[in-house]
Protein backbone atom coordinates (compact mmCIF):
# COMPACT_ATOMS: atom_id res chain seq x y z
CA UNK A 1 0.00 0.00 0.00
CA UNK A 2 2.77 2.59 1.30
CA UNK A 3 5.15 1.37 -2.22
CA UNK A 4 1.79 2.28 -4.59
CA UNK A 5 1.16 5.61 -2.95
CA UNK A 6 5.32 6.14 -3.34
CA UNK A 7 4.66 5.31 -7.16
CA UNK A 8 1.63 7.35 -7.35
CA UNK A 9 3.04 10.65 -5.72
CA UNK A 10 3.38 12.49 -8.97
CA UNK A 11 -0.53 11.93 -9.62
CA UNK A 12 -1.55 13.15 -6.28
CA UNK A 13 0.34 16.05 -5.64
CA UNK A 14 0.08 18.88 -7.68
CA UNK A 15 3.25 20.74 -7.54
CA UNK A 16 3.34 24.46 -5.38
CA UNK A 17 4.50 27.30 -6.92
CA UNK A 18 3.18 30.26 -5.34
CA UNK A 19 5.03 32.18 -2.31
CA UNK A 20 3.08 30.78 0.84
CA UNK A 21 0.98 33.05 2.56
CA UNK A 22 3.28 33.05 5.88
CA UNK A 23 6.43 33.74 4.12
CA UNK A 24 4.41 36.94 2.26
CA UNK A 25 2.95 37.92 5.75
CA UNK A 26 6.40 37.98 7.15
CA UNK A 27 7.99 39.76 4.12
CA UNK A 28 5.58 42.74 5.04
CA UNK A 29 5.63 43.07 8.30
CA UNK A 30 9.21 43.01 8.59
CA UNK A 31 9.73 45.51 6.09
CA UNK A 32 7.47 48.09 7.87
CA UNK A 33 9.07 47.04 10.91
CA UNK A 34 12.85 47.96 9.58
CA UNK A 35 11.40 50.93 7.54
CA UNK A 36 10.62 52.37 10.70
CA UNK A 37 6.94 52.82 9.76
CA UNK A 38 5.93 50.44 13.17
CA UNK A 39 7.42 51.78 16.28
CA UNK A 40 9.04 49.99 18.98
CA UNK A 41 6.68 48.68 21.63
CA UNK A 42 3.68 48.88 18.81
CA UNK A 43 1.15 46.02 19.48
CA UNK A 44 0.85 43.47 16.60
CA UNK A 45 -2.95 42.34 16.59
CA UNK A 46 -3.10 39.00 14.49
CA UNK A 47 -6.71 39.74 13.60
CA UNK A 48 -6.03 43.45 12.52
CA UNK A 49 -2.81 42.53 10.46
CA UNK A 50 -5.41 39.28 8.65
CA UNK A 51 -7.63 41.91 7.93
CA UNK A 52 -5.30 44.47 6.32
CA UNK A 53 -3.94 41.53 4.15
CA UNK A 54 -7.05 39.84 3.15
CA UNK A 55 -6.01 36.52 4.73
CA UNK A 56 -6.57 34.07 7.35
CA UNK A 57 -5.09 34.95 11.36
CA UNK A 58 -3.09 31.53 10.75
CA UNK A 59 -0.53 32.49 8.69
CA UNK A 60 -0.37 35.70 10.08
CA UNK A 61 0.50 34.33 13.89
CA UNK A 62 3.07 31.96 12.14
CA UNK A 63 5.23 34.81 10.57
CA UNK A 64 4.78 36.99 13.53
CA UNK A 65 6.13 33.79 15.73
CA UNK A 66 9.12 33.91 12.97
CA UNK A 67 9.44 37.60 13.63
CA UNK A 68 9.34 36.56 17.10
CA UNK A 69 12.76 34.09 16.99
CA UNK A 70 14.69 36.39 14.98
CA UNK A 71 14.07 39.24 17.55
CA UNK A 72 11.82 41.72 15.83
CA UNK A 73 8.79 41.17 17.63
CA UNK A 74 8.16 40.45 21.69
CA UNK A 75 5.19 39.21 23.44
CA UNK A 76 4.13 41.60 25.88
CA UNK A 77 2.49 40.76 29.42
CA UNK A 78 -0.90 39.48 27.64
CA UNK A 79 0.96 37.28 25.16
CA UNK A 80 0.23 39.52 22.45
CA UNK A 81 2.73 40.62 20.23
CA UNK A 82 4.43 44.20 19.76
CA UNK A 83 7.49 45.29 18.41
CA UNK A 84 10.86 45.22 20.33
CA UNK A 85 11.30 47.56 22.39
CA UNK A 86 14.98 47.84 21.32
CA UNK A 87 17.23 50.78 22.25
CA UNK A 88 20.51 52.70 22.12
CA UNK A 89 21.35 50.77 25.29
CA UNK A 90 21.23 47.10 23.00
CA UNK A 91 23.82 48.81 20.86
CA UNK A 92 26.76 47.72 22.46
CA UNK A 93 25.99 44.44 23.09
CA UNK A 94 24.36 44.02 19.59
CA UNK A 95 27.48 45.20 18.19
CA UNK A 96 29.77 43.13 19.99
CA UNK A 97 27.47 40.02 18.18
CA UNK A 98 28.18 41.73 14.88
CA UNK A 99 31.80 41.68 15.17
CA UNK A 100 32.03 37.79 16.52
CA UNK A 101 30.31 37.09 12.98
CA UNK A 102 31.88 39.15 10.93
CA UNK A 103 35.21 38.38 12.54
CA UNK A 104 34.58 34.68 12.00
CA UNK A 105 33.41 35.22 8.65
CA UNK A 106 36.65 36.84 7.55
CA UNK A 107 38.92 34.24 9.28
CA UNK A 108 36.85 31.31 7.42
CA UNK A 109 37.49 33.41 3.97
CA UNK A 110 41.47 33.60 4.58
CA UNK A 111 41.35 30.31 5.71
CA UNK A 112 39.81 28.98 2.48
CA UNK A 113 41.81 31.29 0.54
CA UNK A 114 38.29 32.27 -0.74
CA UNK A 115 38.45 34.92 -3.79
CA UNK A 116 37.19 38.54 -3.31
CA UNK A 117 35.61 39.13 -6.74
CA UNK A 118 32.15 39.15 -5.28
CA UNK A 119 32.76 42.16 -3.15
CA UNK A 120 33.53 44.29 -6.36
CA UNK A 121 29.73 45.20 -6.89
CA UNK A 122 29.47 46.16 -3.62
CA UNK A 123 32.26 48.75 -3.17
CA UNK A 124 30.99 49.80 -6.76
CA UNK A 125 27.87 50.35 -5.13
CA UNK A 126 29.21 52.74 -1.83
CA UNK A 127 31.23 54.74 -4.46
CA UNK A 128 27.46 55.23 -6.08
CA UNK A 129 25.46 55.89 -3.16
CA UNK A 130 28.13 59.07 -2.64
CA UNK A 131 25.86 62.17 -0.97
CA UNK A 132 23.12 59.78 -0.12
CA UNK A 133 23.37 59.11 3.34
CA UNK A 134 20.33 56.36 3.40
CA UNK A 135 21.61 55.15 -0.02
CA UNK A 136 25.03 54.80 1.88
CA UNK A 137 23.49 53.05 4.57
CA UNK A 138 21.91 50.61 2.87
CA UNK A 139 25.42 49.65 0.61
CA UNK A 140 26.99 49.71 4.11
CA UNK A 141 24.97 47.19 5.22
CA UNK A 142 24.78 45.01 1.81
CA UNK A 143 28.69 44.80 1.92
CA UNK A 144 29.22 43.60 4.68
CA UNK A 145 26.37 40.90 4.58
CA UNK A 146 28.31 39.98 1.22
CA UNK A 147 31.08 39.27 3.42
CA UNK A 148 29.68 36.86 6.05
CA UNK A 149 28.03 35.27 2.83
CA UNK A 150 31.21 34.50 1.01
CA UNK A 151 32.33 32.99 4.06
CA UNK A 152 29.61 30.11 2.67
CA UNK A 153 28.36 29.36 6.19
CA UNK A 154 24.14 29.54 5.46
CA UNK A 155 23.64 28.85 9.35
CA UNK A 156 26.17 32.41 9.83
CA UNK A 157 24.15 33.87 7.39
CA UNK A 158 21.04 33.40 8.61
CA UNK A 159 22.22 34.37 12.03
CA UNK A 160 23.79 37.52 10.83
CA UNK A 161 20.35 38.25 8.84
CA UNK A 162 18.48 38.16 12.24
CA UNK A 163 21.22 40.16 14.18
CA UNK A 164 21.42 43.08 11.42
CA UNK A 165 17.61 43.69 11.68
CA UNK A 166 17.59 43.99 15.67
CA UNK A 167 20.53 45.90 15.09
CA UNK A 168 18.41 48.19 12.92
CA UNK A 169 15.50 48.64 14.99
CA UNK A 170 17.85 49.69 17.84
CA UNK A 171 19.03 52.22 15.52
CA UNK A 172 15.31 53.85 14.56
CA UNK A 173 14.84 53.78 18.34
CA UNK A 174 17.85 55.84 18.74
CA UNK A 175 19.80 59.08 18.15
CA UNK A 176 23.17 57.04 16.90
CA UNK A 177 24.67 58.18 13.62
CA UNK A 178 26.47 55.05 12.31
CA UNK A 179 27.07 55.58 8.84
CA UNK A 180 30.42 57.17 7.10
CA UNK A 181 29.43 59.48 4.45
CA UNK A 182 30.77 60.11 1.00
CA UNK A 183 34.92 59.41 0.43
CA UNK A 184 35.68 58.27 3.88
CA UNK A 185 33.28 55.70 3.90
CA UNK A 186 34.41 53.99 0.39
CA UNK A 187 38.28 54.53 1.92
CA UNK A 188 37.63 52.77 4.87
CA UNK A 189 35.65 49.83 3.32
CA UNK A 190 38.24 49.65 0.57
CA UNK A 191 40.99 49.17 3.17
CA UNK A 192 39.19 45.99 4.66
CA UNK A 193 39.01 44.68 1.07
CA UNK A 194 42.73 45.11 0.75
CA UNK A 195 43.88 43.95 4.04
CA UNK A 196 41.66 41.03 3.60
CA UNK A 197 43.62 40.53 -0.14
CA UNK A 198 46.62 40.55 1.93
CA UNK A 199 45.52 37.89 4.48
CA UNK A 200 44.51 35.73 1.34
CA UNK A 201 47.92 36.01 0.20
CA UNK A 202 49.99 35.60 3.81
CA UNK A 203 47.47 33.39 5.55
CA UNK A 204 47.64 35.57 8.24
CA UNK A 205 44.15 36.93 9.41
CA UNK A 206 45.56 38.48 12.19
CA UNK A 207 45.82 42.45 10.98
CA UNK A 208 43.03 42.42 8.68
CA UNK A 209 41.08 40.84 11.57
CA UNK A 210 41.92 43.65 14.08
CA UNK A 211 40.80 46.21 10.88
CA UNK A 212 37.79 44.71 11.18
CA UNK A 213 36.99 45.36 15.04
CA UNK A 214 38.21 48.81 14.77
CA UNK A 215 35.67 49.36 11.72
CA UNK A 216 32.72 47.58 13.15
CA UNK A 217 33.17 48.96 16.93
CA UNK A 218 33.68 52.86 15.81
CA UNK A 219 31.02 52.61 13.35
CA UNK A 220 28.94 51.50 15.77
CA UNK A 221 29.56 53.81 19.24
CA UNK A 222 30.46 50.60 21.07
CA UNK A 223 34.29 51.23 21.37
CA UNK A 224 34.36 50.62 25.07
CA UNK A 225 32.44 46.99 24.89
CA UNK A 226 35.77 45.46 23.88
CA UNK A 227 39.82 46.13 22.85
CA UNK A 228 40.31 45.38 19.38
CA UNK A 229 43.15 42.79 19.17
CA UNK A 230 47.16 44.00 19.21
């Protein structure tokens, strides 16, 4: 019986090619919530969000429970959900969680001896986004996720993904300036791209490593939260 529904599987199952319903609920939600157009501490009403998007509460309360493990979204004392109440006091520690991955990501790509092509776009794209401080922002932020990705850990990655929006909604809830602007910001980004060339070709991680800590923990305010390495 179980062998002639194996062999009939292709007849019974029609195959699924639309975006499911919880992965488009959670697409939208977290892109108001990063855009700044929800505002920490917000409630999140499953029956008012359904409503808005013309579907059911149950996909809605599974993206908002995904929103929920990648730190986005809290449930408050009645187990309903609002939006993290994230602050300029998470900074330091959220930034100190930024640099472990980033830091790890850089020693797996000297270790592999991984090629730096794929970064070219991206530092192409800072020298664009010149004058545009949320343009630079946003290039910023995409080359240095093209970093941890080259390291081709998708468990980093993921991780990283999840930090980088808590670390933006600590931002919107605060007055910290992060983001270089104009020629300093494509110097300093092109200097980790060239000490990381170096690394490739010493195998030694160590200097381009300590760039890195410098560069994240300035950028970010958190200098005090730890001594880059000597």
């Amino acid at each position: 019986m179980d062998d002639a529904l194996t062999d009939d599987a292709t007849a019974l199952f029609e195959s699924i090619t639309t975006t499911s319903l919880v992965d488009r609920a959670h697409s939208q939600i977290r892109a108001l919530i990063i855009a700044g157009r929800l505002a920490p501490g917000e409630p999140l009403k499953d029956s008012v969000l359904a409503e808005q998007m013309g579907i059911s509460r149950s996909p809605v309360r599974e993206a908002l429970r995904r929103l929920e493990q990648s730190g986005l979204v809290e449930k408050s004392a009645n187990r309903s959900y609002r939006i993290s109440l994230l602050a300029a006091d998470d900074i330091p520690e959220l930034a100190a969680l930024r640099l472990a991955d980033e830091t790890l990501a850089v020693r797996t790509i000297v270790h592999g001896r991984t090629p730096l092509e794929p970064l070219e776009p991206y530092i192409a794209a800072l020298v664009a986004a010149m004058g545009d401080a949320q343009a630079a922002a946003a290039a910023d932020a995409a080359f240095h996720r093209a970093v941890v990705g080259l390291a081709g850990l998708p468990r980093l990655t993921a991780r990283y993904d999840d930090l980088t929006d808590q670390i933006r909604l600590a931002l919107l809830a605060s007055d910290i300036e992060t983001w270089g602007r104009g020629e300093m910001l494509v110097e300093n980004h092109t200097m980790l791209v060239d000490a990381l060339r170096e690394a490739l070709e010493t195998g030694d991680a160590r200097r381009v490593v300590r760039m890195w800590e410098v560069h994240v923990l300035a950028g970010m305010t958190a200098d005090g939260i730890l001594e880059p390495l000597s």
